[in-house]
Each structure stands twice: as structure tokens, then as C-alpha cells.
N, C-alpha and C. Protein backbone atom coordinates (compact mmCIF):
# COMPACT_ATOMS: atom_id res chain seq x y z
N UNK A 1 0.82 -1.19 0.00
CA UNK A 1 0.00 0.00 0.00
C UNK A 1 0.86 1.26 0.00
N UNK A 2 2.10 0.95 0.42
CA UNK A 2 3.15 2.25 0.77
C UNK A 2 3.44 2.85 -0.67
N UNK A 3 3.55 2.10 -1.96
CA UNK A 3 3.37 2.62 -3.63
C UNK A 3 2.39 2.98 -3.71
N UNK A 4 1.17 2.62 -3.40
CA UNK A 4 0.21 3.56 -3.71
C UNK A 4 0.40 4.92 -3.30
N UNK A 5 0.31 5.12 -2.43
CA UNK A 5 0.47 6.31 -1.27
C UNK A 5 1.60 7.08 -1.68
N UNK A 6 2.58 6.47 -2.39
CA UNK A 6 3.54 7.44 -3.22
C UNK A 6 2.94 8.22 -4.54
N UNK A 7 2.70 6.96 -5.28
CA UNK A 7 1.96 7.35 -6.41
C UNK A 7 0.97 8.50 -5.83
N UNK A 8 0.20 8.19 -5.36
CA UNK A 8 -1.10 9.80 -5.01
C UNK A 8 -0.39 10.67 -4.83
N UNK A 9 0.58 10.65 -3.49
CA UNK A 9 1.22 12.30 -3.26
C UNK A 9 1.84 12.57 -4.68
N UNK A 10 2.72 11.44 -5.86
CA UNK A 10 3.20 12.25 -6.90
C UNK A 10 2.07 13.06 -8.06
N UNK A 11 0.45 12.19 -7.93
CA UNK A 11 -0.20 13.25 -8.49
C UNK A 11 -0.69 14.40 -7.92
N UNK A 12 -0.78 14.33 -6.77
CA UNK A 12 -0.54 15.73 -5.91
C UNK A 12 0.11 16.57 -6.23
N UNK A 13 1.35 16.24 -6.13
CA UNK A 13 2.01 17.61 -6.73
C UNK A 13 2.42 17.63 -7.67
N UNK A 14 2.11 17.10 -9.06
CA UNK A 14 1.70 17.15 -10.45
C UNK A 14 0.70 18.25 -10.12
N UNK A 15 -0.44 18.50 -9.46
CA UNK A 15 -1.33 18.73 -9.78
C UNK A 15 -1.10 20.68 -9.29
N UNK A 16 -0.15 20.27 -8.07
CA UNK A 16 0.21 21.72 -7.59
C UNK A 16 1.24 22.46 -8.37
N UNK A 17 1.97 21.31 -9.25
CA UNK A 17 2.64 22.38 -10.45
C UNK A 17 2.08 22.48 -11.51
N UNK A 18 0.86 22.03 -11.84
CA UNK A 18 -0.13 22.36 -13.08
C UNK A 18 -0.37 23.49 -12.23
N UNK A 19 -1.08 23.99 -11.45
CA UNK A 19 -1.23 25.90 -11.09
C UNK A 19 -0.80 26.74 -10.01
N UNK A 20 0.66 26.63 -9.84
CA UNK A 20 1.87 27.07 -9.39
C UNK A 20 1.71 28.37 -9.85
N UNK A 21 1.86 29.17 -9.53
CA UNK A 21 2.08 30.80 -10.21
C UNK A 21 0.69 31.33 -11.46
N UNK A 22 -0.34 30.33 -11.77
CA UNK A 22 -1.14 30.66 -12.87
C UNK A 22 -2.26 31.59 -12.36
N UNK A 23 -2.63 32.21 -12.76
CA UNK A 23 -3.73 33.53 -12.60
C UNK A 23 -4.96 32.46 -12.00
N UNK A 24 -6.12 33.13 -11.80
CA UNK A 24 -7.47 32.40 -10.94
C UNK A 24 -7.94 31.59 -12.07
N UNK A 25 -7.94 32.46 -13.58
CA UNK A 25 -8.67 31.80 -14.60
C UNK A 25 -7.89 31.12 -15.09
N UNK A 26 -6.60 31.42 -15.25
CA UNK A 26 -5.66 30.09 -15.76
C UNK A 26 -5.90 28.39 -15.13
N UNK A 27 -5.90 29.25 -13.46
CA UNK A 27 -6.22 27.52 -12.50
C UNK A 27 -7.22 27.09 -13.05
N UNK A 28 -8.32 27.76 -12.63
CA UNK A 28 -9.72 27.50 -13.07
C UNK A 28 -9.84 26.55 -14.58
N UNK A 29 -9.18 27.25 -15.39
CA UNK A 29 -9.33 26.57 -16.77
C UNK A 29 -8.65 24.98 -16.72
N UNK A 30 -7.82 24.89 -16.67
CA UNK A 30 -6.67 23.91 -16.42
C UNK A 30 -7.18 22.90 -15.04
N UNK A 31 -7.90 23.24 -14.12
CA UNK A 31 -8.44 21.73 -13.10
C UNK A 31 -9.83 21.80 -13.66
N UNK A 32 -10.37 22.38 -14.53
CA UNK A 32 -11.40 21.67 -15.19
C UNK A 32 -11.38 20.89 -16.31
N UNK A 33 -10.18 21.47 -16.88
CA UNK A 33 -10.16 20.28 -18.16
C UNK A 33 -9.27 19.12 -17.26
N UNK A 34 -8.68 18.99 -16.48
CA UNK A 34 -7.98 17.87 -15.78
C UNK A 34 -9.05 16.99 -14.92
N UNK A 35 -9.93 17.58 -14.29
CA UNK A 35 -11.07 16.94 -13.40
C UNK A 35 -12.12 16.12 -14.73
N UNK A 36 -12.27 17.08 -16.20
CA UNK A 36 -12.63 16.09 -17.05
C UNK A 36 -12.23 15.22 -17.28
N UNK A 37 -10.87 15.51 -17.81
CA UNK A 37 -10.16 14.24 -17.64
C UNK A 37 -9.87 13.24 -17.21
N UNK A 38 -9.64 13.71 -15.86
CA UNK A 38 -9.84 12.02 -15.04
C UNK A 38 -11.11 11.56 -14.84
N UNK A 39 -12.00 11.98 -14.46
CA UNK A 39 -13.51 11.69 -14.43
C UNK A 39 -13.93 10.94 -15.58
N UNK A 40 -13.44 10.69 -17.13
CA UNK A 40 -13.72 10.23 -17.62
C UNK A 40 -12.82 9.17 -17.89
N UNK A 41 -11.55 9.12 -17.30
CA UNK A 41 -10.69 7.69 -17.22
C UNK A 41 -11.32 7.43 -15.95
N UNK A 42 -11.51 7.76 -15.15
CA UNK A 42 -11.75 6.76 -13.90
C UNK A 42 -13.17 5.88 -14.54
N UNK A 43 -14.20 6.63 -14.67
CA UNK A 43 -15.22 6.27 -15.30
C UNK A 43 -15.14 4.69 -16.39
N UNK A 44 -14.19 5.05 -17.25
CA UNK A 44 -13.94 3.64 -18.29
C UNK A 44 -13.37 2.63 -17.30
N UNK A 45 -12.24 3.42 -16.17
CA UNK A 45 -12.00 2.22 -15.44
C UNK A 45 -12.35 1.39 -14.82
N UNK A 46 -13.31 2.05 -13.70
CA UNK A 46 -14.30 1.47 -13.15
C UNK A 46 -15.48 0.24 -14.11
N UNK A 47 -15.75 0.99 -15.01
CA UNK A 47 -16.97 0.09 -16.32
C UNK A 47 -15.73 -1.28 -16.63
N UNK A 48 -14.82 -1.02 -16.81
CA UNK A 48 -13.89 -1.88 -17.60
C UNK A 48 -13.76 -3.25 -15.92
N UNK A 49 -13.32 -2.52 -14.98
CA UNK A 49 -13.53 -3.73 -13.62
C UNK A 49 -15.01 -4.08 -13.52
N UNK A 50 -16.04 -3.50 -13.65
CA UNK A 50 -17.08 -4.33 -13.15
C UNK A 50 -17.89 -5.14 -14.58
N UNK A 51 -17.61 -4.98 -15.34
CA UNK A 51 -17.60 -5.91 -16.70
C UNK A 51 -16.92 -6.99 -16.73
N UNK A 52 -15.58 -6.95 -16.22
CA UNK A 52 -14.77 -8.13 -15.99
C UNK A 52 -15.67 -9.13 -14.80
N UNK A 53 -16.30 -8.44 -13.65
CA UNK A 53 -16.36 -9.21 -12.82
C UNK A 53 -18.08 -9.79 -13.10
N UNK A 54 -18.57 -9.59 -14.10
CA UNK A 54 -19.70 -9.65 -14.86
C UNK A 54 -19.17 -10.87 -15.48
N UNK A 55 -18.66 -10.90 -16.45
CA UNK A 55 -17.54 -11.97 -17.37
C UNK A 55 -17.12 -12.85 -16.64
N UNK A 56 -17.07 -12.59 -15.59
CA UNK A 56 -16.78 -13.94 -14.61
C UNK A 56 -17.49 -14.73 -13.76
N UNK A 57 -19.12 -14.43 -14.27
CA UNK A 57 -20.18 -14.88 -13.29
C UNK A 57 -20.60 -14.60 -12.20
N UNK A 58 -20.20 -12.74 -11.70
CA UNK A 58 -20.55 -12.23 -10.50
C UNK A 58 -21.60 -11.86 -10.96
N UNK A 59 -22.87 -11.34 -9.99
CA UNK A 59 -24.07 -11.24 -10.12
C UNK A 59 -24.09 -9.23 -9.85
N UNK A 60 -25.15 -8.96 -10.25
CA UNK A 60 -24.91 -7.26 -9.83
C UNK A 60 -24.94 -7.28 -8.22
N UNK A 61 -25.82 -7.99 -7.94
CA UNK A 61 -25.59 -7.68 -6.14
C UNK A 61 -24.84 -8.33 -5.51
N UNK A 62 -24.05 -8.66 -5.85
CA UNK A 62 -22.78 -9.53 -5.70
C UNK A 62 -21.29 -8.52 -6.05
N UNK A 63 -21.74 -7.98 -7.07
CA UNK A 63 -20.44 -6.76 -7.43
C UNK A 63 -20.87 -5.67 -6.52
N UNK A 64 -22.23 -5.03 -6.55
CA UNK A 64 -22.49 -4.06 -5.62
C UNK A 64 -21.61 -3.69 -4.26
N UNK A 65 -21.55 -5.19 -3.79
CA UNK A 65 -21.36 -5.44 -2.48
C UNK A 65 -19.83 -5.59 -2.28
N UNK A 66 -19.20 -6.17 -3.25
CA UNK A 66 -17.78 -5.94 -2.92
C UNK A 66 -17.32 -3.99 -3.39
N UNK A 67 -17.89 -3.53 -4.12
CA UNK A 67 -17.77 -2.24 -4.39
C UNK A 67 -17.75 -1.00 -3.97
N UNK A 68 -19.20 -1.47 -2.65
CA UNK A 68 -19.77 -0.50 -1.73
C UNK A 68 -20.45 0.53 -3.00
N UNK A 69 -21.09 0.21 -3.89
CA UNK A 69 -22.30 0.96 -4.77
C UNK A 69 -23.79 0.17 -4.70
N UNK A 70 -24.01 0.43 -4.67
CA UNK A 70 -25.85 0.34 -5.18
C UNK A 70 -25.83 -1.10 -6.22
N UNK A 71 -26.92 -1.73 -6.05
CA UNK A 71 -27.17 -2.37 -6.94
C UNK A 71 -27.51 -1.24 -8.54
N UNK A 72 -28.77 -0.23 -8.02
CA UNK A 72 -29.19 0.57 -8.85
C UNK A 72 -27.70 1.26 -10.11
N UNK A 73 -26.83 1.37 -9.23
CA UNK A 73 -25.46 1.86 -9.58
C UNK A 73 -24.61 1.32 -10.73
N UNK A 74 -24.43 -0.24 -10.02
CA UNK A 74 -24.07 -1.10 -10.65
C UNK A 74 -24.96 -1.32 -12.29
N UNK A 75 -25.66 -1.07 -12.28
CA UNK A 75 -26.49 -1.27 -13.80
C UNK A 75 -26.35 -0.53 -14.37
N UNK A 76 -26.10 1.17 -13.64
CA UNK A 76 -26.12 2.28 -14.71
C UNK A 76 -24.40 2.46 -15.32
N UNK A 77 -23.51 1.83 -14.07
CA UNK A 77 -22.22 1.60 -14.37
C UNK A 77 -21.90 1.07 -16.05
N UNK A 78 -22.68 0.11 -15.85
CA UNK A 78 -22.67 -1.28 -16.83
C UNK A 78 -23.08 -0.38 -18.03
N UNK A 79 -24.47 0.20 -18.12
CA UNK A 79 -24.97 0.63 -19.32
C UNK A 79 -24.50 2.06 -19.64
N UNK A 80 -23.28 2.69 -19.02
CA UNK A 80 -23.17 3.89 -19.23
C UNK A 80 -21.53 3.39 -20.45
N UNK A 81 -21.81 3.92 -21.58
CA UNK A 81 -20.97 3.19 -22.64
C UNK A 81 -20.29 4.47 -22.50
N UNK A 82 -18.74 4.78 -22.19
CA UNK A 82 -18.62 6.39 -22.42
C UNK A 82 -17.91 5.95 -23.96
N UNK A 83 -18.05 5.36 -24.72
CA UNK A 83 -17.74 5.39 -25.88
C UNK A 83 -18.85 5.45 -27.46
N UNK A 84 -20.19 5.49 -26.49
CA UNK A 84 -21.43 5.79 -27.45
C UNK A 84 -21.51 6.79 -27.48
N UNK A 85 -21.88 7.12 -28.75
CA UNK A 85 -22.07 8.23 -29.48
C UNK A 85 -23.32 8.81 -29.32
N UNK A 86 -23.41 9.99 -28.60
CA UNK A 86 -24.97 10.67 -28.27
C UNK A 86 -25.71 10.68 -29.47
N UNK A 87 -26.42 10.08 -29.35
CA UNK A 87 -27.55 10.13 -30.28
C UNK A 87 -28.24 11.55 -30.93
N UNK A 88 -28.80 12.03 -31.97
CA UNK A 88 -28.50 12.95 -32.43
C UNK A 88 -30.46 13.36 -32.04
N UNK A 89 -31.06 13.95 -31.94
CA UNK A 89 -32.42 14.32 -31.13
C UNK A 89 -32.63 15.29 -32.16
């Protein structure tokens, strides 16, 4: 666990020299496109582990529960494709 705990503090302060000296709107601009950013890798990551554990004959309330999410969660996890293409309305 002691690499993990390295790894985080080094995106920590990755994150404190992304707006080191930058104006309010510079920060501002720059941890929102970064908070997109990860929000949408964590997102595939998460879909990509509980698909696997789908693929392996876990049940949704069965993944729920090792996860600490919702059953309800677990389904929207599953059906949230972040690689579909919004449909055009």
C-alpha cells in the first residue's frame, strides 16, 4: 500500500505544479479540463472492472457489495458506454 500512497502524493504535486504561479482563470481553466479528464478515465476504469467481474459470473448484487455501490449503480455503471455516441435528437 506504501506505492500507492507514493503514487497519489506524486499526483498531488503534479497537480500543484499544473497551477503554481497561474492567474485564478488560468487555474480555473486547467483543473477543469484535468477533473474532465480524469472523471472520464476513472469512469472507463471502473466500467472496464465491473464488466470483468460480470464476465466472470458475479451477479450485480454480488459486485455491488464488494464495491460498496448500489445495486441501482451497478447497472447504470454497466450501461453507461462512455464510448457511445450521443444520439442525435
Amino acid at each position: 500500500m506504501g506505492d500507492r500512497a507514493e503514487e497519489v502524493q506524486r499526483v498531488m504535486e503534479a497537480i500543484d505544479a499544473l497551477v503554481t504561479g497561474e492567474s485564478p482563470e488560468a487555474r480555473a481553466r486547467s483543473l477543469t479540463e484535468l477533473l474532465k479528464s480524469v472523471s472520464e478515465k476513472v469512469r472507463r476504469e471502473r466500467r472496464e472492472a465491473v464488466l470483468e467481474m460480470v464476465a466472470r459470473g458475479m451477479t450485480y448484487r454480488q459486485i455491488a457489495e464488494v464495491t460498496g455501490v448500489s445495486f441501482g449503480r451497478v447497472r447504470q455503471i454497466i450501461a453507461d458506454d462512455p464510448d457511445a455516441k450521443p444520439s442525435e435528437e
